[in-house]
C-alpha atoms as a PDB file:
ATOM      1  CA  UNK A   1       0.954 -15.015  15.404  1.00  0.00           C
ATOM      2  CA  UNK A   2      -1.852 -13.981  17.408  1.00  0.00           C
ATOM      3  CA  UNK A   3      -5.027 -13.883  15.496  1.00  0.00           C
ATOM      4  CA  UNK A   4      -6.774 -10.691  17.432  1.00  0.00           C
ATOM      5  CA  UNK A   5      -3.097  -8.678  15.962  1.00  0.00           C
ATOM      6  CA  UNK A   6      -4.821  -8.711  12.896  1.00  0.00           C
ATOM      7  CA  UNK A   7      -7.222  -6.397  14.382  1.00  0.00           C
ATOM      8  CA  UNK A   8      -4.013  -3.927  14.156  1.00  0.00           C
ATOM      9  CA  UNK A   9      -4.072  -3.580  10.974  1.00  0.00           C
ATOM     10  CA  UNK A  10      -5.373  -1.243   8.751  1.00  0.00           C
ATOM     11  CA  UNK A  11      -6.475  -3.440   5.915  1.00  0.00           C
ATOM     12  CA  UNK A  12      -8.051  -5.521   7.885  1.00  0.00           C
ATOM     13  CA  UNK A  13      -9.944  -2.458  10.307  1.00  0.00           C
ATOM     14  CA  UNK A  14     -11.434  -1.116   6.707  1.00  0.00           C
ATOM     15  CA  UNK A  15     -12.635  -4.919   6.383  1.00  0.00           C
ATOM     16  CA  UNK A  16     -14.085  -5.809   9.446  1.00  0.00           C
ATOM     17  CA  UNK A  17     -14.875  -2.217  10.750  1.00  0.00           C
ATOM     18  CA  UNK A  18     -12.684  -0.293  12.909  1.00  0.00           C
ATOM     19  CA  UNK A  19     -15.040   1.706  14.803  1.00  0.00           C
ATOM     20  CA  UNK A  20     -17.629   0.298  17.289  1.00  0.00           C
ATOM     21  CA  UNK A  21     -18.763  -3.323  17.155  1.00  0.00           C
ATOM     22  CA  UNK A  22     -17.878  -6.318  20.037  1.00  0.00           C
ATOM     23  CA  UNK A  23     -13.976  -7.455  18.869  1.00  0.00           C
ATOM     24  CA  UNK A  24     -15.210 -10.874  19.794  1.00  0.00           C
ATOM     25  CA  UNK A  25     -17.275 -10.598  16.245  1.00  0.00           C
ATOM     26  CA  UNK A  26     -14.489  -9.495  14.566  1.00  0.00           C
ATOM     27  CA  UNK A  27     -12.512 -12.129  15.693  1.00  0.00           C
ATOM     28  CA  UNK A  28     -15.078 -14.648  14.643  1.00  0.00           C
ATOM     29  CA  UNK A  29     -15.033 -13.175  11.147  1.00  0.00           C
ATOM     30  CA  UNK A  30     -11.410 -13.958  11.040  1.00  0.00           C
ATOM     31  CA  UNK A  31     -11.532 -17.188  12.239  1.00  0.00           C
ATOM     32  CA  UNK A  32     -14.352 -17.772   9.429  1.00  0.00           C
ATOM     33  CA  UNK A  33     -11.742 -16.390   6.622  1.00  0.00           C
ATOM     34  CA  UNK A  34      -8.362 -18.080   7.876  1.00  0.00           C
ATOM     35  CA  UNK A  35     -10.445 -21.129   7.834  1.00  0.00           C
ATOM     36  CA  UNK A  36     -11.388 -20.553   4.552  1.00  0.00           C
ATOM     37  CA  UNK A  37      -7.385 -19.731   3.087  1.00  0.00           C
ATOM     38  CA  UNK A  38      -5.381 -21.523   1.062  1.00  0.00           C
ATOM     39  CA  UNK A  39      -2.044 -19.802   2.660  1.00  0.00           C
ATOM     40  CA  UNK A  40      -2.801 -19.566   6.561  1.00  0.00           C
ATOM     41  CA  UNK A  41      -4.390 -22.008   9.323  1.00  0.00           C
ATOM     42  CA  UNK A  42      -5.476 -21.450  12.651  1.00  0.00           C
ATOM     43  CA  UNK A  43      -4.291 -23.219  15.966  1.00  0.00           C
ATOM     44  CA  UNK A  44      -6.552 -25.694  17.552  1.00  0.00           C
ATOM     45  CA  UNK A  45      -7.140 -23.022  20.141  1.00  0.00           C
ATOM     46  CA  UNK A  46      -8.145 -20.998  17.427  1.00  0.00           C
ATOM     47  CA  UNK A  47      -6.265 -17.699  18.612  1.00  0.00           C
ATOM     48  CA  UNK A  48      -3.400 -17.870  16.839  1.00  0.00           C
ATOM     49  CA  UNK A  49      -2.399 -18.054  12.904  1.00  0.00           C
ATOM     50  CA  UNK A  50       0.154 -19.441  10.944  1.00  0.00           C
ATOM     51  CA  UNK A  51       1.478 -19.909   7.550  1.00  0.00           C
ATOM     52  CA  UNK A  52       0.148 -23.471   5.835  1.00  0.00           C
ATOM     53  CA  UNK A  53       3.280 -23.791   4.372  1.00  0.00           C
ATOM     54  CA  UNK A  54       6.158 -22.661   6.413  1.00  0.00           C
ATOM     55  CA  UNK A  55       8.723 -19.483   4.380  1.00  0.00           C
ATOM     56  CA  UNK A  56      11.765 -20.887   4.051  1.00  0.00           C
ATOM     57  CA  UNK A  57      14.661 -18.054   3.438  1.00  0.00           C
ATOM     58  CA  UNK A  58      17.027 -20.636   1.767  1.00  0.00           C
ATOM     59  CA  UNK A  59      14.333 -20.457  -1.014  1.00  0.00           C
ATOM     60  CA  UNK A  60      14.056 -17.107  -1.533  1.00  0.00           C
ATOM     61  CA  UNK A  61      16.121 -15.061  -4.258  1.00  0.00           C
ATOM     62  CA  UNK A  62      17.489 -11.943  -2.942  1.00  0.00           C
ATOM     63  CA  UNK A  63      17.494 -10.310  -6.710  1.00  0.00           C
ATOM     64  CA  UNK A  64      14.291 -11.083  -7.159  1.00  0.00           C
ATOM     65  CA  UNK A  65      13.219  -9.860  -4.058  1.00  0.00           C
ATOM     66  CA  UNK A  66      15.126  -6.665  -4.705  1.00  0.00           C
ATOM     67  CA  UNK A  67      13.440  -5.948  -7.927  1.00  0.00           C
ATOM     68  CA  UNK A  68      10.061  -6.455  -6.516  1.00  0.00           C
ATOM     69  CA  UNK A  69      10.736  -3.961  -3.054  1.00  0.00           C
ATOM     70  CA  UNK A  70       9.826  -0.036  -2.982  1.00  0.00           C
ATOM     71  CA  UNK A  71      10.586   2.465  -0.331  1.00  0.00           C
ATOM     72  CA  UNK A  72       8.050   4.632   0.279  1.00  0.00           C
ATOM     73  CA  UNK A  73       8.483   7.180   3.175  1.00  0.00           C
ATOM     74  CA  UNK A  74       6.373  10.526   4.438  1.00  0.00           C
ATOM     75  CA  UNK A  75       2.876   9.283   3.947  1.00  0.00           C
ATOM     76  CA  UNK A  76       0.447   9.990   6.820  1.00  0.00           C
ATOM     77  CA  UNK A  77      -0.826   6.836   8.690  1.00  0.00           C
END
């Protein structure tokens, strides 16, 4: 996944600011934080991001899954 999609994100815009500000820097502070996870690692190119340990479906229980999901609908971006 392309690192600067993060950028996308909400979450991550009330992190790293989503106003003004050079998205090179912002980049750089996610390459400083992905570096730093225990979940996600960066390419050698450093633009791109990827699970440490890949999700494997097989693994996953679908009741479990279902009890932990909620719907939510009509909220304002």
């Amino acid at each position: 996944m392309p690192l600067a999609l993060f950028l996308a994100f909400n979450r991550v815009k009330s992190i790293v600011g989503g106003g003004g500000g050079a998205d090179a820097e912002k980049l750089e502070l996610l390459q400083q934080a992905v570096t730093k996870s225990n979940m996600l690692k960066l390419s050698k190119c450093t633009k791109l991001v990827k699970r440490r340990i890949p999700f494997d479906l097989k693994k996953v229980d679908g009741d479990k899954m279902d009890i932990g999901t909620v719907y939510v609908e009509n909220f304002p971006e």
